[in-house]
Protein backbone atom coordinates (compact mmCIF):
# COMPACT_ATOMS: atom_id res chain seq x y z
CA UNK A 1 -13.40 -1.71 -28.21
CA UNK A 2 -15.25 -0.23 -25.44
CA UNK A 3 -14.32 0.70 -21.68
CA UNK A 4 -16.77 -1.72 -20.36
CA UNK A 5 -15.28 -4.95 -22.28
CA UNK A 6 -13.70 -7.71 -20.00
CA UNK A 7 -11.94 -9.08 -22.58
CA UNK A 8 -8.59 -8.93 -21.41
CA UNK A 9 -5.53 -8.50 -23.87
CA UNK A 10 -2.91 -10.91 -24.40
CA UNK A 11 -0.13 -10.94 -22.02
CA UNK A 12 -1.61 -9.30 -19.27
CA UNK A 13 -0.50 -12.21 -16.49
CA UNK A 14 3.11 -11.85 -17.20
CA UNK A 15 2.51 -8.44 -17.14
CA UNK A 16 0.63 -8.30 -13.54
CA UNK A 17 3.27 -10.26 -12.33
CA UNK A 18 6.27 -8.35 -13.04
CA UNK A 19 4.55 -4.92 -11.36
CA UNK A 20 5.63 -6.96 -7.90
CA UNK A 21 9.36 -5.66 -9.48
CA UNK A 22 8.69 -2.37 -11.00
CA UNK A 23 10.80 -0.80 -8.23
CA UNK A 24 13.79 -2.78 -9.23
CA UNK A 25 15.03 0.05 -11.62
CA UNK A 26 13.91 2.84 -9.10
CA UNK A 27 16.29 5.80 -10.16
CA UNK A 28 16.24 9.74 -9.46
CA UNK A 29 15.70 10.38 -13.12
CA UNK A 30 12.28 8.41 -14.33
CA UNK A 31 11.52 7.10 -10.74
CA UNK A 32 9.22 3.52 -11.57
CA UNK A 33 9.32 5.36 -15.08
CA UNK A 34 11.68 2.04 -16.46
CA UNK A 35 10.14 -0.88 -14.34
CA UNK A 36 6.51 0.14 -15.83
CA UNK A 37 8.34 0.00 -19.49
CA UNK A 38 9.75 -3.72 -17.97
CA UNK A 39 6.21 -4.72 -17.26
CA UNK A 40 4.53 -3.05 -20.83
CA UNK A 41 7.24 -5.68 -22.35
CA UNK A 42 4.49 -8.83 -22.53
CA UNK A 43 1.53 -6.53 -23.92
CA UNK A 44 3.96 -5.30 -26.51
CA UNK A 45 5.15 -8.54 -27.81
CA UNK A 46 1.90 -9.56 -27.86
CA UNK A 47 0.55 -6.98 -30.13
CA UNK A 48 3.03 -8.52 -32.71
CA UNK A 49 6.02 -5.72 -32.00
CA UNK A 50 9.53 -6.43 -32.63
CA UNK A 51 12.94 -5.32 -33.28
CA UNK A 52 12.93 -1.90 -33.13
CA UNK A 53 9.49 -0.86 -33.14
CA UNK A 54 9.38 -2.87 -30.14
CA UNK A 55 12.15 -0.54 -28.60
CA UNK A 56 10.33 2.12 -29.57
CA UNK A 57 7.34 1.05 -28.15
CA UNK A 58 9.25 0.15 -24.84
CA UNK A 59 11.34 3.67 -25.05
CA UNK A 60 8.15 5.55 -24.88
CA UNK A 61 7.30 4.09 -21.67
CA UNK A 62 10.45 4.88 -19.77
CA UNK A 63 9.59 8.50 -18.92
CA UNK A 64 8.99 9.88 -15.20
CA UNK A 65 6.69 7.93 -13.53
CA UNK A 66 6.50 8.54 -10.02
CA UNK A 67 3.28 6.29 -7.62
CA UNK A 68 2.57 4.24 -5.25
CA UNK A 69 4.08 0.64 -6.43
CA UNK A 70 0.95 -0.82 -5.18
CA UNK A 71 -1.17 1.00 -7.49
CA UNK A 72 0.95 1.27 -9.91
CA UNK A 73 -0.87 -1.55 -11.78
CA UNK A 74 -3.73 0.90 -12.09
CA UNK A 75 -2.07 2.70 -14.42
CA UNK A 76 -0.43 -0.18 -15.87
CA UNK A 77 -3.76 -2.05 -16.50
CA UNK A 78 -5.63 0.88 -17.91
CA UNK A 79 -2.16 1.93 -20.57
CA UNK A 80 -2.41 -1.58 -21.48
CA UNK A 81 -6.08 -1.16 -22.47
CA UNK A 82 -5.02 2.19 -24.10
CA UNK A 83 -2.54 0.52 -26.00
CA UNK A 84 -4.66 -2.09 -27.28
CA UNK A 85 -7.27 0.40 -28.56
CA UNK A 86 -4.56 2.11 -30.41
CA UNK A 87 -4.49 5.08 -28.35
CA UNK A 88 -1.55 7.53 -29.90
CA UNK A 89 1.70 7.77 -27.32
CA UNK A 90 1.01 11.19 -26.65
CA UNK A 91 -2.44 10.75 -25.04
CA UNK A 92 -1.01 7.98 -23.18
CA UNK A 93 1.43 9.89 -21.23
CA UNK A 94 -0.73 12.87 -20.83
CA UNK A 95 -2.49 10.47 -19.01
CA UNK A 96 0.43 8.79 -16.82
CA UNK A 97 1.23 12.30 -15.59
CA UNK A 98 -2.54 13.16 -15.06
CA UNK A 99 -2.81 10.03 -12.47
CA UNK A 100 0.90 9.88 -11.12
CA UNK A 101 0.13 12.08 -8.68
CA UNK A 102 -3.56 10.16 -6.84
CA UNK A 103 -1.79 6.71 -6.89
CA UNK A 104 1.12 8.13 -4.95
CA UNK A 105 -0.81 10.14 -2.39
CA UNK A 106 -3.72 7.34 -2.02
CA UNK A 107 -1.33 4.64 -1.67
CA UNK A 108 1.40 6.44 0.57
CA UNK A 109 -2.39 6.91 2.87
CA UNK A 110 -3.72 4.05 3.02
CA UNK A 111 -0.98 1.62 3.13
CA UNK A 112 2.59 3.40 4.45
CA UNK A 113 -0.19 5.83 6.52
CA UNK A 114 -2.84 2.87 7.87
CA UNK A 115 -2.46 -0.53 6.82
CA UNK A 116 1.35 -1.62 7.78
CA UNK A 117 1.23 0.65 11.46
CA UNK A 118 -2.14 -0.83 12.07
CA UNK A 119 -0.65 -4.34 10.77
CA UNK A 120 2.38 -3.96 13.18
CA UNK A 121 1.11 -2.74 16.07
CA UNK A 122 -1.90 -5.64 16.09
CA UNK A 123 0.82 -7.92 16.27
CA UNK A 124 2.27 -5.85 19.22
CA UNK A 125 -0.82 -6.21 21.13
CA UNK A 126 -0.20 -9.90 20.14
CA UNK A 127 3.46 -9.82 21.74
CA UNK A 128 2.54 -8.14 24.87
CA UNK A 129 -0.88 -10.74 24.97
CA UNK A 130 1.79 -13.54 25.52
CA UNK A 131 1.43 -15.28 22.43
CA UNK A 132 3.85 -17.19 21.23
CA UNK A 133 6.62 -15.51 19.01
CA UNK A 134 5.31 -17.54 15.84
CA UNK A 135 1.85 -15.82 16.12
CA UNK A 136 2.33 -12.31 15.60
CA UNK A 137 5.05 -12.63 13.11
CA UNK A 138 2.57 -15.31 11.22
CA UNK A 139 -0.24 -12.83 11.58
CA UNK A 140 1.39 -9.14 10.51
CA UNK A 141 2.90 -11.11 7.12
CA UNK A 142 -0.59 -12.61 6.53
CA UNK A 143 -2.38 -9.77 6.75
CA UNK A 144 -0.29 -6.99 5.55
CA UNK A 145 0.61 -9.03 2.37
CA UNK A 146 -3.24 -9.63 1.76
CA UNK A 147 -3.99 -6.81 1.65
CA UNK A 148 -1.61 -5.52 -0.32
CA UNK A 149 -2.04 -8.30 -2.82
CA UNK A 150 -5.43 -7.44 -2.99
CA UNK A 151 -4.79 -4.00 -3.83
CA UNK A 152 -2.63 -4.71 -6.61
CA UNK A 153 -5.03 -7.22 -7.87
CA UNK A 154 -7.96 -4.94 -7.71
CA UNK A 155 -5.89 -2.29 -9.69
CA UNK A 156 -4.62 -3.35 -12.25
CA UNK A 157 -8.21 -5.28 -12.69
CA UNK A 158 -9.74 -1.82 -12.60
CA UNK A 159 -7.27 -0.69 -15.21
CA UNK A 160 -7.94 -3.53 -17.67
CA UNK A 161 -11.35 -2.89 -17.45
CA UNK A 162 -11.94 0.60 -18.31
CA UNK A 163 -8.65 2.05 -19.67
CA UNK A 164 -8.95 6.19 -19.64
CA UNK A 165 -11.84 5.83 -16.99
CA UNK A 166 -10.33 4.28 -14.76
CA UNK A 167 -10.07 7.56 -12.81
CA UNK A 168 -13.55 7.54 -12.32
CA UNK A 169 -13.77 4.09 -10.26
CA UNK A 170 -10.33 5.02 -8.31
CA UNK A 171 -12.67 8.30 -7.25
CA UNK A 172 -15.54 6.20 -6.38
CA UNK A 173 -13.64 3.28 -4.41
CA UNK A 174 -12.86 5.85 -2.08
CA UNK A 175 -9.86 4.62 -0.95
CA UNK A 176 -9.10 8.01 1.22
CA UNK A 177 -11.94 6.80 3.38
CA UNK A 178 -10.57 3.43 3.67
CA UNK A 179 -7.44 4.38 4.87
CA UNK A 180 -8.84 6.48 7.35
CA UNK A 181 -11.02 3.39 8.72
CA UNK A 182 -7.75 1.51 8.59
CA UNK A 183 -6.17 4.56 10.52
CA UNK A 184 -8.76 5.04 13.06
CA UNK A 185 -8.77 0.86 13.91
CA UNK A 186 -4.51 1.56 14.39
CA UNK A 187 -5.59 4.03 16.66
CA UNK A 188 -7.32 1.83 18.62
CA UNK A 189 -4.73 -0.90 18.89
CA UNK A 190 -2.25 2.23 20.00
CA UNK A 191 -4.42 2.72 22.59
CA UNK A 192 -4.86 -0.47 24.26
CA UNK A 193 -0.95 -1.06 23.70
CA UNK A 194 -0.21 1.84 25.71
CA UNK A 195 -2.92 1.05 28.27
CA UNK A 196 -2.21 -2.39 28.57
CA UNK A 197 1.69 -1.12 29.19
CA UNK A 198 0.55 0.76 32.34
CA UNK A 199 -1.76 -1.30 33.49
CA UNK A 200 -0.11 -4.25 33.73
CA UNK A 201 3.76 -2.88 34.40
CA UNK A 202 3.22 -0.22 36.59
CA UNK A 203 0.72 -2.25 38.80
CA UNK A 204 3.20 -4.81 39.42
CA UNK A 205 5.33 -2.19 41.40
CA UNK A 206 1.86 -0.40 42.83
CA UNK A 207 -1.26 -2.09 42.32
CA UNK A 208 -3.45 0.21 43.76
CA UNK A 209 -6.22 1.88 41.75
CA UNK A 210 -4.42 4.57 40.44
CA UNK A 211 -2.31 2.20 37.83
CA UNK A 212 -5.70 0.66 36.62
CA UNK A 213 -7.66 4.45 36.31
CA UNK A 214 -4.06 5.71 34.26
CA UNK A 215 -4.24 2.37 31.96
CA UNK A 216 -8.05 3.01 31.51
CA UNK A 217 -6.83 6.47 30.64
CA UNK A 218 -4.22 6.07 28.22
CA UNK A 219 -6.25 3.94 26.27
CA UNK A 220 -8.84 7.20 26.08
CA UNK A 221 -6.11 9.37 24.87
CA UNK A 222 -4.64 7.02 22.27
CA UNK A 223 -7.90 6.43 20.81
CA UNK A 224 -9.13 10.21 20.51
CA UNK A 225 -5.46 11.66 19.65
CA UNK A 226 -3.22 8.17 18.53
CA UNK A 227 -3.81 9.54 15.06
CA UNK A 228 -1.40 12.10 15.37
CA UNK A 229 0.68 10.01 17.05
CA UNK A 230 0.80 7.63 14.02
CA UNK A 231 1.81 10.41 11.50
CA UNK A 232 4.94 9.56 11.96
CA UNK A 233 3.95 5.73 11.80
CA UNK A 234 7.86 3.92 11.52
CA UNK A 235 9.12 6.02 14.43
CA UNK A 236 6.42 5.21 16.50
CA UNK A 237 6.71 1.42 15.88
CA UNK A 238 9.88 1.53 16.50
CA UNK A 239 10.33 3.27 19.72
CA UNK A 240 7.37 0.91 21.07
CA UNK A 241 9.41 -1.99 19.88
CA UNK A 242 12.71 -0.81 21.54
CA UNK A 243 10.87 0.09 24.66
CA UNK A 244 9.17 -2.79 25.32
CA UNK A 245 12.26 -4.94 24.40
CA UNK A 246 14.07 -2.65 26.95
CA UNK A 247 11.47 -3.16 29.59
CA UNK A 248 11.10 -6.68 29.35
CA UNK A 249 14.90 -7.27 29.72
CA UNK A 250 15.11 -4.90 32.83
């Protein structure tokens, strides 16, 4: 059986869906280590294990396993492959530990670092645009979950596909760059939150020119420096949240 085979092996659905609880058994000792052994369950059976070389099976899966739960099911998709191609434990978990470490770092960028911030804060800039409360809330679930659906999808599809290579297409989709797209467009929505703020508040109390020039301004800073801003991305959303909540109850 090659890397480049689409066949996929039996099992793999119920095995997809049970990465969206692989944090359920989070634990200081093996971290995600025991819900990826929950989702290898399926694939197992299916190879035609039971009793206990099932538990065996399942056992060998429980160690550390610390990544992003989003792209978790890269790993999980490309063990399963290794599994079915009779890869030896050993090699296996050389290779868990070998990719641990990208999934958490790529994933904690691009989606806790870039995609929920940039998420949230669009549906500030919804809030403060006077649409109704529906809209935002509708929006920020839409999108964030889409993408993050997507990004589980496109894992664990990756996984399947090519197994131990799979490191080579998680290198080439870049996803470093993507976050920082992501990053760069939550920048942007920082900046015309905090513009519109001034622009629109402060004017009512003084609407001479100055309150328009220090919106047009704050948007200018939040785009070239929001970034650093957004490093500390729940903080931020929730001070803006408190203080506009505060403001618009004054």
């Amino acid at each position: 059986m090659t890397n480049m085979e689409t066949e996929r092996p039996r099992g793999w659905m119920s095995s997809f869906l049970r990465q969206f609880i692989i944090q359920g058994s989070w634990n200081y000792r093996s971290m995600l280590g025991s819900g990826f052994s929950y989702c290898m369950i399926p694939l197992l059976r299916k190879r035609g294990l039971s009793g206990q070389e099932l538990d065996d099976a399942v056992r060998s899966h429980m160690g550390p396993f610390n990544a992003h739960p989003y792209l978790a099911g890269l790993a999980l998709g490309a063990v399963a492959r290794m599994e079915g191609s009779g890869m030896n434990a050993e090699k296996i978990e050389r290779f868990k530990r070998a990719i641990q470490g990208s999934l958490g770092g790529l994933g904690d960028l691009l989606i806790w670092g870039a995609w929920r911030p940039a998420t949230l804060l669009l549906a500030l800039v919804l809030v403060w645009a006077g649409a109704p409360p529906w809209i935002p809330v509708g929006v920020f679930l839409f999108l964030y979950n889409l993408g993050h659906l997507a990004l589980r999808w496109w894992g664990y599809s990756r996984g399947l596909r090519y197994g131990e290579d799979v490191g080579v297409q998680l290198r080439n989709a870049e996803l470093s760059r993507l976050g920082g797209r992501v990053f760069s467009g939550g920048t942007l929505l920082l900046g015309i939150l905090v513009g519109a703020f001034l622009a629109s508040r402060l004017a009512a109390e003084d609407p001479g020119a100055l309150w328009s020039f220090s919106g047009i301004a704050a948007f200018g800073v939040g785009l070239k420096f929001g970034h650093r801003a957004l490093r500390g991305t729940t903080l931020v959303v929730v001070l803006v949240i408190t203080l506009l909540t505060a403001l618009g109850n004054a």
